[in-house]
C-alpha atoms as a PDB file:
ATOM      1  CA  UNK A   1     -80.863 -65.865  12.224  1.00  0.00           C
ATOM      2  CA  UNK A   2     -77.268 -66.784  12.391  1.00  0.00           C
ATOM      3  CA  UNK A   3     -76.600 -64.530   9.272  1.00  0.00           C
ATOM      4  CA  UNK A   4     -77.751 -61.302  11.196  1.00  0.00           C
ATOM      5  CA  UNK A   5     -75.881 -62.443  14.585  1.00  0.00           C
ATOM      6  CA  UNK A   6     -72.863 -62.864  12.279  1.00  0.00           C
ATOM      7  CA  UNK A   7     -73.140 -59.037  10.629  1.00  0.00           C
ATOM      8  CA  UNK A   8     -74.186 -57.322  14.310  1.00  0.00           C
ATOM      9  CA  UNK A   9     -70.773 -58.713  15.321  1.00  0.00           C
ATOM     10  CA  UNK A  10     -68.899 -57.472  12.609  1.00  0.00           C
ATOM     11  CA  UNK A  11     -70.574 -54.141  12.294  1.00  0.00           C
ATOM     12  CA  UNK A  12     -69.937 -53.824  16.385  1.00  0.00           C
ATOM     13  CA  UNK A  13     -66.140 -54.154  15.887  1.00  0.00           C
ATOM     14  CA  UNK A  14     -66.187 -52.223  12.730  1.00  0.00           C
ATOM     15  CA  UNK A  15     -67.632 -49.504  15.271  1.00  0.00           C
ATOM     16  CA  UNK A  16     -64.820 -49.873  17.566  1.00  0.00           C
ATOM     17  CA  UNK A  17     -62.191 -49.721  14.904  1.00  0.00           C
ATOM     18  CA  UNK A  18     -63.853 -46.865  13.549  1.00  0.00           C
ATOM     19  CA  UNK A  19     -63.908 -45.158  16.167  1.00  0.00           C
ATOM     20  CA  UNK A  20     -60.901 -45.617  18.239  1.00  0.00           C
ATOM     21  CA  UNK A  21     -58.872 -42.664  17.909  1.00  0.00           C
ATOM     22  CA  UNK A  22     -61.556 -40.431  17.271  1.00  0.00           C
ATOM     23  CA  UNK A  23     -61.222 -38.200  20.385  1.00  0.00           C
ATOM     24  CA  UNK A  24     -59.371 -34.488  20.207  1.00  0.00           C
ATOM     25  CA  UNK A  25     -58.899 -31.443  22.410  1.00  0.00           C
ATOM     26  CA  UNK A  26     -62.040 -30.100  23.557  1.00  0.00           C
ATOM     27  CA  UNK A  27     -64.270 -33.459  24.014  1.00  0.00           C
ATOM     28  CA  UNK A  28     -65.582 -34.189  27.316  1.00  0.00           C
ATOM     29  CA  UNK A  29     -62.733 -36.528  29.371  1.00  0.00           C
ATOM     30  CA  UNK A  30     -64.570 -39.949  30.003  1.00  0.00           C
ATOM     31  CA  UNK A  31     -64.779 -41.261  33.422  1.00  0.00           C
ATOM     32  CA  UNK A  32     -61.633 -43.078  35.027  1.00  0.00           C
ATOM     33  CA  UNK A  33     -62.310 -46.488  35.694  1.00  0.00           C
ATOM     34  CA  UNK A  34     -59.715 -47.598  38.149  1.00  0.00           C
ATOM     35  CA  UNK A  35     -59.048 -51.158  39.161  1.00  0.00           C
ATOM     36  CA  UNK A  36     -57.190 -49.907  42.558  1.00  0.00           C
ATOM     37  CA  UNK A  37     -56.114 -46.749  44.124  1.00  0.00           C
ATOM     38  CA  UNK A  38     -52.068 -47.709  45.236  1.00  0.00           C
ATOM     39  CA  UNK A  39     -51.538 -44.278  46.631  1.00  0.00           C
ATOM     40  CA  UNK A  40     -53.380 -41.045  47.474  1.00  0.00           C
ATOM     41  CA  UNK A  41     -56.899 -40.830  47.464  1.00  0.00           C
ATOM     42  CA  UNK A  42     -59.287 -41.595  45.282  1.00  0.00           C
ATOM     43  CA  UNK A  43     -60.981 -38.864  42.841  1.00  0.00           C
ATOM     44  CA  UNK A  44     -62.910 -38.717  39.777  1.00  0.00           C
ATOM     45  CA  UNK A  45     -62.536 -36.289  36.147  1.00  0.00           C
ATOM     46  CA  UNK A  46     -65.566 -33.896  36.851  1.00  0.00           C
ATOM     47  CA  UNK A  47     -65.874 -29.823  36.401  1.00  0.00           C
ATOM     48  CA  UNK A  48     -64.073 -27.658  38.896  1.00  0.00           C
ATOM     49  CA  UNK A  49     -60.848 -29.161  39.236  1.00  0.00           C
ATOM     50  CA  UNK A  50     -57.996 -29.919  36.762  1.00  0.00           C
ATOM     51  CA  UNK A  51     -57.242 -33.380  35.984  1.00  0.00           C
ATOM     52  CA  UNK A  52     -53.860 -34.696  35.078  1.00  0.00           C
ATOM     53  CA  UNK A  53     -54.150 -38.375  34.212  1.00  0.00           C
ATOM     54  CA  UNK A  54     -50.743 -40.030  33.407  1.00  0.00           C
ATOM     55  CA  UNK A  55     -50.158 -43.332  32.190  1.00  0.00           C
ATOM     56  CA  UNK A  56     -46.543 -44.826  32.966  1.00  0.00           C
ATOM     57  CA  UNK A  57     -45.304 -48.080  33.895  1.00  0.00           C
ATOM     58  CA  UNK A  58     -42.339 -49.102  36.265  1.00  0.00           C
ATOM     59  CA  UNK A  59     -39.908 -51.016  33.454  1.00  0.00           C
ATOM     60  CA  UNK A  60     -40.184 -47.774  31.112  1.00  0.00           C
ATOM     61  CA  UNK A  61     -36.905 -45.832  31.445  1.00  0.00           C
ATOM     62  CA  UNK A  62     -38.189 -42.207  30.481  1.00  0.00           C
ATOM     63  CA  UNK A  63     -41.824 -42.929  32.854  1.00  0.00           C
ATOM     64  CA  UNK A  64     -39.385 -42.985  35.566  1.00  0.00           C
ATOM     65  CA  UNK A  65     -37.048 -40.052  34.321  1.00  0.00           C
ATOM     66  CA  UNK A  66     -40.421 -37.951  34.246  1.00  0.00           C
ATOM     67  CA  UNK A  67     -41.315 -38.954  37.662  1.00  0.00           C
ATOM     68  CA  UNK A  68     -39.553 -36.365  39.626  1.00  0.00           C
ATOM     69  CA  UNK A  69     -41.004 -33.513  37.188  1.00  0.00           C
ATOM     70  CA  UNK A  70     -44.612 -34.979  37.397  1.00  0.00           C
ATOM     71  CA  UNK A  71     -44.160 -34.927  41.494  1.00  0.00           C
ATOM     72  CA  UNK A  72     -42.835 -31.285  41.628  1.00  0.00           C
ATOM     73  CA  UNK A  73     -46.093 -30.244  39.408  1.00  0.00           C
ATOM     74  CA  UNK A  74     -47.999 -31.875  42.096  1.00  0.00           C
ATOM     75  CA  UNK A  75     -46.831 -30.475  45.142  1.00  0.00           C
ATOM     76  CA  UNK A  76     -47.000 -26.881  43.647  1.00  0.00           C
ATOM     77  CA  UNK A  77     -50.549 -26.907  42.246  1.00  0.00           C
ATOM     78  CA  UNK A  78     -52.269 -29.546  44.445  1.00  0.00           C
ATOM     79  CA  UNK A  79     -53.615 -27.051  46.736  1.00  0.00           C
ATOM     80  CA  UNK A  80     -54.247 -24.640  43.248  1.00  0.00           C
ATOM     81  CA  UNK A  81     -57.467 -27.163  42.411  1.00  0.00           C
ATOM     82  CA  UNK A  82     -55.354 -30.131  40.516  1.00  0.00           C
ATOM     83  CA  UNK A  83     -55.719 -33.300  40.700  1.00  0.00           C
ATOM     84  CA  UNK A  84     -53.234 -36.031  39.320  1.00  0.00           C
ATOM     85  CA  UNK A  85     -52.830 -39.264  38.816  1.00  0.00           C
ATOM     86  CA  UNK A  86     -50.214 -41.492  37.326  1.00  0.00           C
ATOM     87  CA  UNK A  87     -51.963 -44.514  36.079  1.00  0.00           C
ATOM     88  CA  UNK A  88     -50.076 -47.850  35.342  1.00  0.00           C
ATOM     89  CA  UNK A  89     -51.686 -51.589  34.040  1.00  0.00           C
ATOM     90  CA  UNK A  90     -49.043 -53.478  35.203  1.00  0.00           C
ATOM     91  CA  UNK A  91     -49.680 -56.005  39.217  1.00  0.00           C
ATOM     92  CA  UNK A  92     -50.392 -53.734  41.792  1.00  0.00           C
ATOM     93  CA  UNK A  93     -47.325 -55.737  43.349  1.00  0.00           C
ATOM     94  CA  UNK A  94     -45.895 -54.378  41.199  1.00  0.00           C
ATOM     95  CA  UNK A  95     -46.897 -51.246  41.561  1.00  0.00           C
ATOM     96  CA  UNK A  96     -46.653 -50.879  45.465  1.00  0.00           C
ATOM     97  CA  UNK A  97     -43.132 -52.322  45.367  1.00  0.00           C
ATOM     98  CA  UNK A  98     -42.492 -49.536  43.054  1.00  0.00           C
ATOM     99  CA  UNK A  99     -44.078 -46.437  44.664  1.00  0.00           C
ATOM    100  CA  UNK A 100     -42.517 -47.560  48.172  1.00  0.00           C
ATOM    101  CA  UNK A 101     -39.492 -47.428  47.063  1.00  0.00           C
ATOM    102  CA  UNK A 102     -39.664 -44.364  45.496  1.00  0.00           C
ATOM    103  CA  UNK A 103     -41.012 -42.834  48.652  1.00  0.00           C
ATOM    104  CA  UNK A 104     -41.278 -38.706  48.995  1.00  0.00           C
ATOM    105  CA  UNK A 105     -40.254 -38.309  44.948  1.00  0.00           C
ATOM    106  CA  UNK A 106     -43.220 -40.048  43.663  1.00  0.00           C
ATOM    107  CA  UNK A 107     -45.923 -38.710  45.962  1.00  0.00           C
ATOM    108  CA  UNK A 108     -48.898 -38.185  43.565  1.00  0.00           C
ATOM    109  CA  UNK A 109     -51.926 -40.354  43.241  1.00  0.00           C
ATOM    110  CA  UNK A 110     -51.644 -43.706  41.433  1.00  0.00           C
ATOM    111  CA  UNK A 111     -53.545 -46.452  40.145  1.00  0.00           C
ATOM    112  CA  UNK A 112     -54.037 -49.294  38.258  1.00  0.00           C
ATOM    113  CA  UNK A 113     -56.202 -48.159  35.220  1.00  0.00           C
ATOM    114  CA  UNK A 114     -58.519 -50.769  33.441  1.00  0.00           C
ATOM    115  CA  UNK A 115     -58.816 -51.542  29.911  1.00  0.00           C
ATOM    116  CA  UNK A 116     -61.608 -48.968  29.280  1.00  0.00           C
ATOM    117  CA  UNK A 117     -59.716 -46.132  31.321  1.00  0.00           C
ATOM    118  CA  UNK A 118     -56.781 -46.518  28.314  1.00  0.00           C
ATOM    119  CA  UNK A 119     -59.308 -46.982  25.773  1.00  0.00           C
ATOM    120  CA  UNK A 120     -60.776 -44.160  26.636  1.00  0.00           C
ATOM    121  CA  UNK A 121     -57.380 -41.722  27.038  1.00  0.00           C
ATOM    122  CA  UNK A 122     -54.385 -43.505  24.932  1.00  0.00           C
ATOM    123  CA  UNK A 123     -56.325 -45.370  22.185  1.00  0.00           C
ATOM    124  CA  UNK A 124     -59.314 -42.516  22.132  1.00  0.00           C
ATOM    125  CA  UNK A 125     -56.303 -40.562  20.935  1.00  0.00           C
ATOM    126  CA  UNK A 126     -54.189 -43.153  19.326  1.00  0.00           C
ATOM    127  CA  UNK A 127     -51.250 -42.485  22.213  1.00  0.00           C
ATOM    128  CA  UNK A 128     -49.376 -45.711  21.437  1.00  0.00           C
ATOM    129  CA  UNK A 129     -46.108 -44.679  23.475  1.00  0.00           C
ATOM    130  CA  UNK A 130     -45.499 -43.750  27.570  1.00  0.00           C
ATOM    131  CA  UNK A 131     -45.150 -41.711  29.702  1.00  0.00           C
ATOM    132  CA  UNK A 132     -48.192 -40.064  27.930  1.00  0.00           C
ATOM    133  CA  UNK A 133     -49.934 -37.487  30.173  1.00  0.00           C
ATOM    134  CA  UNK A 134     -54.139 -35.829  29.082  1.00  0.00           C
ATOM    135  CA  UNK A 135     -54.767 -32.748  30.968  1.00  0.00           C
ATOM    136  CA  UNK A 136     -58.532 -31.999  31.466  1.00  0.00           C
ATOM    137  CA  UNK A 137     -59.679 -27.836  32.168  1.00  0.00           C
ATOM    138  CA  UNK A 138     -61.889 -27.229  34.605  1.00  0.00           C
ATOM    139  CA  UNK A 139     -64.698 -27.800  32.059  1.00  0.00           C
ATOM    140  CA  UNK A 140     -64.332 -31.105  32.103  1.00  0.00           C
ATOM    141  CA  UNK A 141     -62.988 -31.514  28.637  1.00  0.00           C
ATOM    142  CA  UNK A 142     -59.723 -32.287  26.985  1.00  0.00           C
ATOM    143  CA  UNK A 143     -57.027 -29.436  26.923  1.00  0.00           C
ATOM    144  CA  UNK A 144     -54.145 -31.333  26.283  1.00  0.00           C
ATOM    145  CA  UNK A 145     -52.148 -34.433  25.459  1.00  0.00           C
ATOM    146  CA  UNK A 146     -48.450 -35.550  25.050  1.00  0.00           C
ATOM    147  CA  UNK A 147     -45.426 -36.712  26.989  1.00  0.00           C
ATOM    148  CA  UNK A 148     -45.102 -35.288  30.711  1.00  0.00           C
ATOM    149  CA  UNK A 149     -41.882 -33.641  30.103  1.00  0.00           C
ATOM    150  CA  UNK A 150     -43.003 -31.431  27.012  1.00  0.00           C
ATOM    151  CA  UNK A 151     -45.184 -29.041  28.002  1.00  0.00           C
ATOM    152  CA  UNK A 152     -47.055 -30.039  30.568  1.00  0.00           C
ATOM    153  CA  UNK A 153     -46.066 -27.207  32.844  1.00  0.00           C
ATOM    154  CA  UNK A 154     -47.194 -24.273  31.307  1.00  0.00           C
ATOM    155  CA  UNK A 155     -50.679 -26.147  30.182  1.00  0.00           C
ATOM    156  CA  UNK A 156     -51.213 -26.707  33.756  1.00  0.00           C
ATOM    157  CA  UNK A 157     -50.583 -23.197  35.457  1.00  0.00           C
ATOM    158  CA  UNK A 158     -53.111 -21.854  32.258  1.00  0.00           C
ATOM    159  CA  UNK A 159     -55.409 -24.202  32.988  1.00  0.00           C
ATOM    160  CA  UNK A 160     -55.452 -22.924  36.491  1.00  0.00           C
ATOM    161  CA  UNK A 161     -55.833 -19.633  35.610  1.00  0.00           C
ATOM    162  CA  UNK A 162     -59.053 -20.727  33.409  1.00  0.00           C
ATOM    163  CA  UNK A 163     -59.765 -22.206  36.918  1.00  0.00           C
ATOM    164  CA  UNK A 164     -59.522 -19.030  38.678  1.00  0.00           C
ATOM    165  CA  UNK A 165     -60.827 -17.215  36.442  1.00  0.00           C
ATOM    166  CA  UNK A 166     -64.158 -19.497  36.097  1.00  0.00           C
ATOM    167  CA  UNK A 167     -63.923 -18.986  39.927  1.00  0.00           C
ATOM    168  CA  UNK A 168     -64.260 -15.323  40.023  1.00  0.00           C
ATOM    169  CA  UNK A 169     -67.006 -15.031  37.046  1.00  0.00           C
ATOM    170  CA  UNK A 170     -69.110 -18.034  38.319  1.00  0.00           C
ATOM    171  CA  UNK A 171     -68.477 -17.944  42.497  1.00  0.00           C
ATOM    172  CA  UNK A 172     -72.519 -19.336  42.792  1.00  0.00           C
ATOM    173  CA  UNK A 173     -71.544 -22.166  40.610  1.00  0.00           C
ATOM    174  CA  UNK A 174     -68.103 -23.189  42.003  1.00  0.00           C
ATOM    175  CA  UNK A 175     -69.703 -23.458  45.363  1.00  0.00           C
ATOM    176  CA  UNK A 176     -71.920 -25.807  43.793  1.00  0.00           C
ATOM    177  CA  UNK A 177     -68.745 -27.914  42.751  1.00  0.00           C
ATOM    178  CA  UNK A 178     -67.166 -27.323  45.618  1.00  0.00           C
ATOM    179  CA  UNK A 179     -69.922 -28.297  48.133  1.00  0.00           C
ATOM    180  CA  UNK A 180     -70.720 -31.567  45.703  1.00  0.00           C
ATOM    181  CA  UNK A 181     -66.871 -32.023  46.346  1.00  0.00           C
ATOM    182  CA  UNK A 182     -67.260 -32.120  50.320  1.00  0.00           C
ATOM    183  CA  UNK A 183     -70.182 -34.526  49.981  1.00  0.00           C
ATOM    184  CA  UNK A 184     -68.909 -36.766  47.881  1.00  0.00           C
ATOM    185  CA  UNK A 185     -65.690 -37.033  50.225  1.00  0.00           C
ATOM    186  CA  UNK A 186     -68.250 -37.232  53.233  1.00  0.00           C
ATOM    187  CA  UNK A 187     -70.288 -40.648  51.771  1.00  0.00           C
ATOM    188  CA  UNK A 188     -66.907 -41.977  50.782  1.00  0.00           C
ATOM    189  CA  UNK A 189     -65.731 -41.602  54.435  1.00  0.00           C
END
């Protein structure tokens, strides 16, 4: 008995080392699983939106060059069906004291992400370094990965013009999203 307990173990983190890094563009985003919301409100990775999910932290030099860029991106398409957040594992002390003092140039979303949110983004893809931004289309699925100032622009406005576009062929089905949308921010209220 202690024999087979012994190889389930090892075959269960053989599975995880296999398969950590496994993910690529076009796989469904997994959902976010965030410890706490520091600022903005709260959302989930589902169809109908775009999702920018960016991991950062507040001692990392080029996280906090990026921050300006990532907060202009917001305030022009956050009212074009994005989302964003900027997700850091560091104290939410830490955090707060951070955001705060930033004030109106780091106005986005952010969070503190658990383990399985950057297992699920940075390790899925074998990210190892941040800022590291994942942009997910309106499908729901990965569209793009990399660092925030490389790019991330132009995959955004054509992922809103998928958006729009799935808008105008599908209008039945994006009421659907949108009216789950309202409801879900209705129960949450």
């Amino acid at each position: 008995m202690k024999i087979s307990t012994k190889i389930l173990a090892i075959l269960g983190v053989l599975s995880t080392v296999f398969t950590a890094g496994a993910a690529k563009i076009g796989d469904v985003a997994p959902e976010m699983k965030i410890s706490k919301w520091v600022q903005g409100k709260a959302f989930e990775v589902k169809e109908g939106q775009v999702t920018v999910v960016e991991f950062w932290a507040t001692w990392c030099p080029p996280c906090r060059t990026s921050i300006p860029h990532l907060n202009d991106l917001y305030n022009k398409y956050k009212d074009k069906g994005v989302v964003m957040v900027g997700v850091s594992s560091e104290s939410e002390k830490t955090v707060k004291k951070f955001v705060k003092n930033m004030g109106k140039k780091m106005e986005y979303p952010v969070a503190i992400g658990s383990a399985k949110t950057t297992m699920g983004y940075m390790d899925a893809f074998k990210a190892r370094g941040i800022p590291h931004a994942f942009v997910i289309g309106h499908d729901g699925k990965f569209a793009w990965h990399g660092h925030p100032m490389s790019g991330l622009d132009k995959v955004i406005e054509a992922e809103v013009k998928k958006l729009e576009d799935f808008k105008k062929a599908n209008p039945e089905k994006f009421a659907e999203v949108k009216k789950t949308k309202e409801t879900d921010t209705n129960t949450k209220e």
